[in-house]
C-alpha atoms as a PDB file:
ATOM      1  CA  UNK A   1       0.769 -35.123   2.639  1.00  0.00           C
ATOM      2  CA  UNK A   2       2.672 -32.267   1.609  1.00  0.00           C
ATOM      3  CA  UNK A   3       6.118 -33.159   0.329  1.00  0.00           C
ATOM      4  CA  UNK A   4       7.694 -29.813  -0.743  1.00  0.00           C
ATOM      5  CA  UNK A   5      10.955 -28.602   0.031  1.00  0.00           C
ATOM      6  CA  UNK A   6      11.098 -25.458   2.460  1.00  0.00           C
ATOM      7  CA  UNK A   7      12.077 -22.437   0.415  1.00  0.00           C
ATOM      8  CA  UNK A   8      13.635 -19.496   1.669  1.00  0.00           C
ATOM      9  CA  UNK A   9      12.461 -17.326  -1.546  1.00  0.00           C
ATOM     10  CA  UNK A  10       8.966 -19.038  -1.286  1.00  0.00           C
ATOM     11  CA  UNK A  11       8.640 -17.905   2.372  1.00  0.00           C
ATOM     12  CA  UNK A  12       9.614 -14.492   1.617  1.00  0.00           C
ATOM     13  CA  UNK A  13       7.413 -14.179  -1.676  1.00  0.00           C
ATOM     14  CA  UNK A  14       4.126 -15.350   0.991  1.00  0.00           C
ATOM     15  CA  UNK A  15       5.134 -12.212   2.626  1.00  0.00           C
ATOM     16  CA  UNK A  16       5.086 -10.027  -0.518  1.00  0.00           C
ATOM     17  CA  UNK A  17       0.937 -11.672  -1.142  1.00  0.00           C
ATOM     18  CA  UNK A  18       0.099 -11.115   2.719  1.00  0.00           C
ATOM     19  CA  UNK A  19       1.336  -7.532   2.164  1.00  0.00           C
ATOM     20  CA  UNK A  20      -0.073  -7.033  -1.403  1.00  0.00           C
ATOM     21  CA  UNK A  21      -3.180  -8.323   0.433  1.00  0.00           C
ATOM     22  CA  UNK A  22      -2.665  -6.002   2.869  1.00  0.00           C
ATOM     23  CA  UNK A  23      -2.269  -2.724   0.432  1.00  0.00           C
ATOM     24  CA  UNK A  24      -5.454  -3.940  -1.645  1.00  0.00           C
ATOM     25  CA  UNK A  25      -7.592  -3.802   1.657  1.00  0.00           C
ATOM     26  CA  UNK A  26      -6.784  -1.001   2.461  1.00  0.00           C
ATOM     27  CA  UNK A  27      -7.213   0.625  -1.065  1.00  0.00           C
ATOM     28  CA  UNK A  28     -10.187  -0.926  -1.413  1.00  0.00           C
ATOM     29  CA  UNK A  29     -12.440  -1.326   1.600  1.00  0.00           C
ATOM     30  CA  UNK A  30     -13.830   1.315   2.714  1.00  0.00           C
ATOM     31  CA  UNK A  31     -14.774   0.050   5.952  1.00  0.00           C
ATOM     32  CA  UNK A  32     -11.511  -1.014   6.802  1.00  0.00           C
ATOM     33  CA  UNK A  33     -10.102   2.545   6.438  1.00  0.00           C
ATOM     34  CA  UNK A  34     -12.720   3.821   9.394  1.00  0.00           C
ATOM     35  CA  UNK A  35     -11.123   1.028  11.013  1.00  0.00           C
ATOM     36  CA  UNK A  36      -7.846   2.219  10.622  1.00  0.00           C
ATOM     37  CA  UNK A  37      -9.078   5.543  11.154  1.00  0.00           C
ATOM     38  CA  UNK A  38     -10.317   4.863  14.745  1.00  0.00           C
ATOM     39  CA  UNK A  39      -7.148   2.482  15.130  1.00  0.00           C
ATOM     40  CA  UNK A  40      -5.257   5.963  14.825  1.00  0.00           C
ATOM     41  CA  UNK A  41      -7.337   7.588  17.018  1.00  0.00           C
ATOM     42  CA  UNK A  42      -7.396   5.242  19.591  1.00  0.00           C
ATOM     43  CA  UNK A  43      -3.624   5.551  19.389  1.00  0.00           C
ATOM     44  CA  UNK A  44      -3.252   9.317  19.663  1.00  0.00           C
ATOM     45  CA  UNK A  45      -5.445   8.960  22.369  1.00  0.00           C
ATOM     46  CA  UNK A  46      -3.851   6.538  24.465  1.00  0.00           C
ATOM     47  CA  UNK A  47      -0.300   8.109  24.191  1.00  0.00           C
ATOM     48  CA  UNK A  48      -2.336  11.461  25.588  1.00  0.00           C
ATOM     49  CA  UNK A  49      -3.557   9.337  28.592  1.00  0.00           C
ATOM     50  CA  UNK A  50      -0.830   7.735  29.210  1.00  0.00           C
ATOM     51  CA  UNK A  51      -2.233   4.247  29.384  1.00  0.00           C
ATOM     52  CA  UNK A  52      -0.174   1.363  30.863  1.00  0.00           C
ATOM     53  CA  UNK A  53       1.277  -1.486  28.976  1.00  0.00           C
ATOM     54  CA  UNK A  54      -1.608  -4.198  30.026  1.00  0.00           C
ATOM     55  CA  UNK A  55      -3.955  -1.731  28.379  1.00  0.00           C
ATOM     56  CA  UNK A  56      -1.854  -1.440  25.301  1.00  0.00           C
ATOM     57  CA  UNK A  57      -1.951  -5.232  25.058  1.00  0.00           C
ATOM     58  CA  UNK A  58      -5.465  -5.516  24.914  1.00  0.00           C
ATOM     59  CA  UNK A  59      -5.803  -2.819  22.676  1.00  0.00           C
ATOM     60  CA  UNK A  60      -3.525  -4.649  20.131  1.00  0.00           C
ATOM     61  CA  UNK A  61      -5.341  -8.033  20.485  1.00  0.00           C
ATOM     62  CA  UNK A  62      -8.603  -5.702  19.639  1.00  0.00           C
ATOM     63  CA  UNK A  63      -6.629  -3.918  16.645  1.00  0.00           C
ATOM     64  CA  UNK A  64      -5.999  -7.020  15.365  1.00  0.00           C
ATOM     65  CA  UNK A  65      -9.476  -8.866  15.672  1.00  0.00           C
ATOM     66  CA  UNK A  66     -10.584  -5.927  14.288  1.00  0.00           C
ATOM     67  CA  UNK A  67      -8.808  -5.580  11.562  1.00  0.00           C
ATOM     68  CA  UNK A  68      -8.068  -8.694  10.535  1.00  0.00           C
ATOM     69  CA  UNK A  69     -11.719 -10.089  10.532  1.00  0.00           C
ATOM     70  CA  UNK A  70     -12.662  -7.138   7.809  1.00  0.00           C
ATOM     71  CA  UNK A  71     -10.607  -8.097   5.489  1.00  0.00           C
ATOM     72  CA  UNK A  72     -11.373 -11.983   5.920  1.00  0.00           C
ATOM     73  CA  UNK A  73     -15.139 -10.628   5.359  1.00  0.00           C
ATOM     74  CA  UNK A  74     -14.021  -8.489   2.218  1.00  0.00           C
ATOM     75  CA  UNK A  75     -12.093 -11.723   0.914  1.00  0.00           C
ATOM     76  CA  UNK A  76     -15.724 -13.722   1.816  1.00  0.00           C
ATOM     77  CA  UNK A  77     -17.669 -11.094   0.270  1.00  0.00           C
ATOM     78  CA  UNK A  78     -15.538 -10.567  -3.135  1.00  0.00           C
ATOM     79  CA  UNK A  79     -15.432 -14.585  -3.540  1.00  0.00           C
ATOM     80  CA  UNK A  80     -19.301 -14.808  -2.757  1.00  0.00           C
ATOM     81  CA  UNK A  81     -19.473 -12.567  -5.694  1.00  0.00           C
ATOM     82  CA  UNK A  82     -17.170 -14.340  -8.174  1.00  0.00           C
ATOM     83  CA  UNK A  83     -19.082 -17.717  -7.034  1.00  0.00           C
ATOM     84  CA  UNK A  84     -22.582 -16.244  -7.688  1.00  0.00           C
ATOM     85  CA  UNK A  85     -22.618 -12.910  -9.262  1.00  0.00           C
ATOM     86  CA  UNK A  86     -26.920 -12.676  -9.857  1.00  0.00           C
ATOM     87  CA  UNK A  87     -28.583 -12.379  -6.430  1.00  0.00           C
ATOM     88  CA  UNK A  88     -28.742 -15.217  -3.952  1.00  0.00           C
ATOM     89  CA  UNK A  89     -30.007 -15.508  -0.738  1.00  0.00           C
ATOM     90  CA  UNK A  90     -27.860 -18.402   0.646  1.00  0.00           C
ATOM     91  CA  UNK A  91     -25.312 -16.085  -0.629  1.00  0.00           C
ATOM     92  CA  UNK A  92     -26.544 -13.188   0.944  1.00  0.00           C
ATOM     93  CA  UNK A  93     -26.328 -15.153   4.407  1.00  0.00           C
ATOM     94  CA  UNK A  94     -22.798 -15.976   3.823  1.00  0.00           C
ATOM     95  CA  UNK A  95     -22.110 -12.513   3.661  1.00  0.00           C
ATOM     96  CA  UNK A  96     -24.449 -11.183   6.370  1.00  0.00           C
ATOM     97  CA  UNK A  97     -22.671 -14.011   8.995  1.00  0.00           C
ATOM     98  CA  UNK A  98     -19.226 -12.547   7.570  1.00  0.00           C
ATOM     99  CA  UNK A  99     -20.096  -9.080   8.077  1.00  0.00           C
ATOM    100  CA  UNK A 100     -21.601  -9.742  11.928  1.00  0.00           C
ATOM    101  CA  UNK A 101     -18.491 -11.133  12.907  1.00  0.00           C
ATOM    102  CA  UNK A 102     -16.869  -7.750  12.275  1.00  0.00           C
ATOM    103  CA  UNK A 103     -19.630  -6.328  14.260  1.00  0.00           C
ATOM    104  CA  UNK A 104     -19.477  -8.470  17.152  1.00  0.00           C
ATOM    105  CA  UNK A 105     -15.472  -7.636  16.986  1.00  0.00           C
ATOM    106  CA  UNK A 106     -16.108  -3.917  16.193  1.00  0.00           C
ATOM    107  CA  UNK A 107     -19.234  -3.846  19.414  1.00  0.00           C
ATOM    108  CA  UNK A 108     -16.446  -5.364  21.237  1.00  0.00           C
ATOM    109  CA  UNK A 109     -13.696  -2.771  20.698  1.00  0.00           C
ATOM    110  CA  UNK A 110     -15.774   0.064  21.389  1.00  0.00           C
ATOM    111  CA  UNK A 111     -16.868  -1.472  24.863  1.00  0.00           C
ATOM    112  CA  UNK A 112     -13.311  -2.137  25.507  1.00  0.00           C
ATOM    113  CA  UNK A 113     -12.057   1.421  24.640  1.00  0.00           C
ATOM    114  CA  UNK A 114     -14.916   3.013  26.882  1.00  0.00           C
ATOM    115  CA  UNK A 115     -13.654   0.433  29.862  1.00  0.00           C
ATOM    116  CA  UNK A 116     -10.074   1.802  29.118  1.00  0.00           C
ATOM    117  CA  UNK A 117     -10.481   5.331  27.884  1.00  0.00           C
ATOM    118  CA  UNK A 118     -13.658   6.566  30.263  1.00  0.00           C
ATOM    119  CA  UNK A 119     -11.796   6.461  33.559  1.00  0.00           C
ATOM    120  CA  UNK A 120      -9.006   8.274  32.456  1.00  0.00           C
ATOM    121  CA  UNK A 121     -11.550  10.842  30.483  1.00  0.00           C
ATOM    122  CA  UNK A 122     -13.962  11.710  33.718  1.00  0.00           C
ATOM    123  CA  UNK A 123     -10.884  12.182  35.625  1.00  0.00           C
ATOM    124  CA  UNK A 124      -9.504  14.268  33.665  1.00  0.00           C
ATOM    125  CA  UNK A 125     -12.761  16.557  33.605  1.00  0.00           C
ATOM    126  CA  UNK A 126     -13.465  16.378  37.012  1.00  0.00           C
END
């Protein structure tokens, strides 16, 4: 049972870490910024086509699966390594099942934006 006393300063100084965090992703993770990258993208591109608000929701629920599940697999992958720095394959898996559940987020995204972003595309060629 946790028995500390809420603190005001301790609340705002989890902030501070979750931002720090944050900043050191993004520094740092190279797959995260062509994350961000196509999180900018998508943006541009949905202010161009005017999408409506539903579609902006699920585009910020994707942003944020996204997003947030690449830098839970960085923080797998860098502990992996602290735990066993020489090569091992249980080790290896952990990382692998880390990494697919960006995929399977990332597979996802892109089949949402082409559900969202297709229509308006085609009828704007045609």
């Amino acid at each position: 049972m946790h028995t500390e006393k809420f603190s005001l300063k301790k609340r705002i100084q989890s902030f501070y870490y979750a931002f720090s965090g944050i900043k050191t992703a993004v520094k740092t993770q190279h797959n995260l910024q062509i994350h961000l990258l196509a999180v900018v993208i998508v943006l541009i591109l949905g202010f161009l086509l005017k999408i409506n608000i539903t579609e902006w929701l699920i585009l910020l629920i994707i942003f944020s699966l996204v997003i947030s599940s690449e830098i839970i697999n960085s923080s797998i992958e860098l502990l992996t390594d602290i735990i066993s720095p020489e090569y091992n394959l249980k080790a290896g898996k952990v990382k692998d099942m880390a990494a697919a559940a960006v995929l399977i987020n990332a597979i996802a995204a892109l089949i949402i934006g082409i559900i969202i972003f297709a229509p308006k595309i085609i009828q704007l060629i045609f």
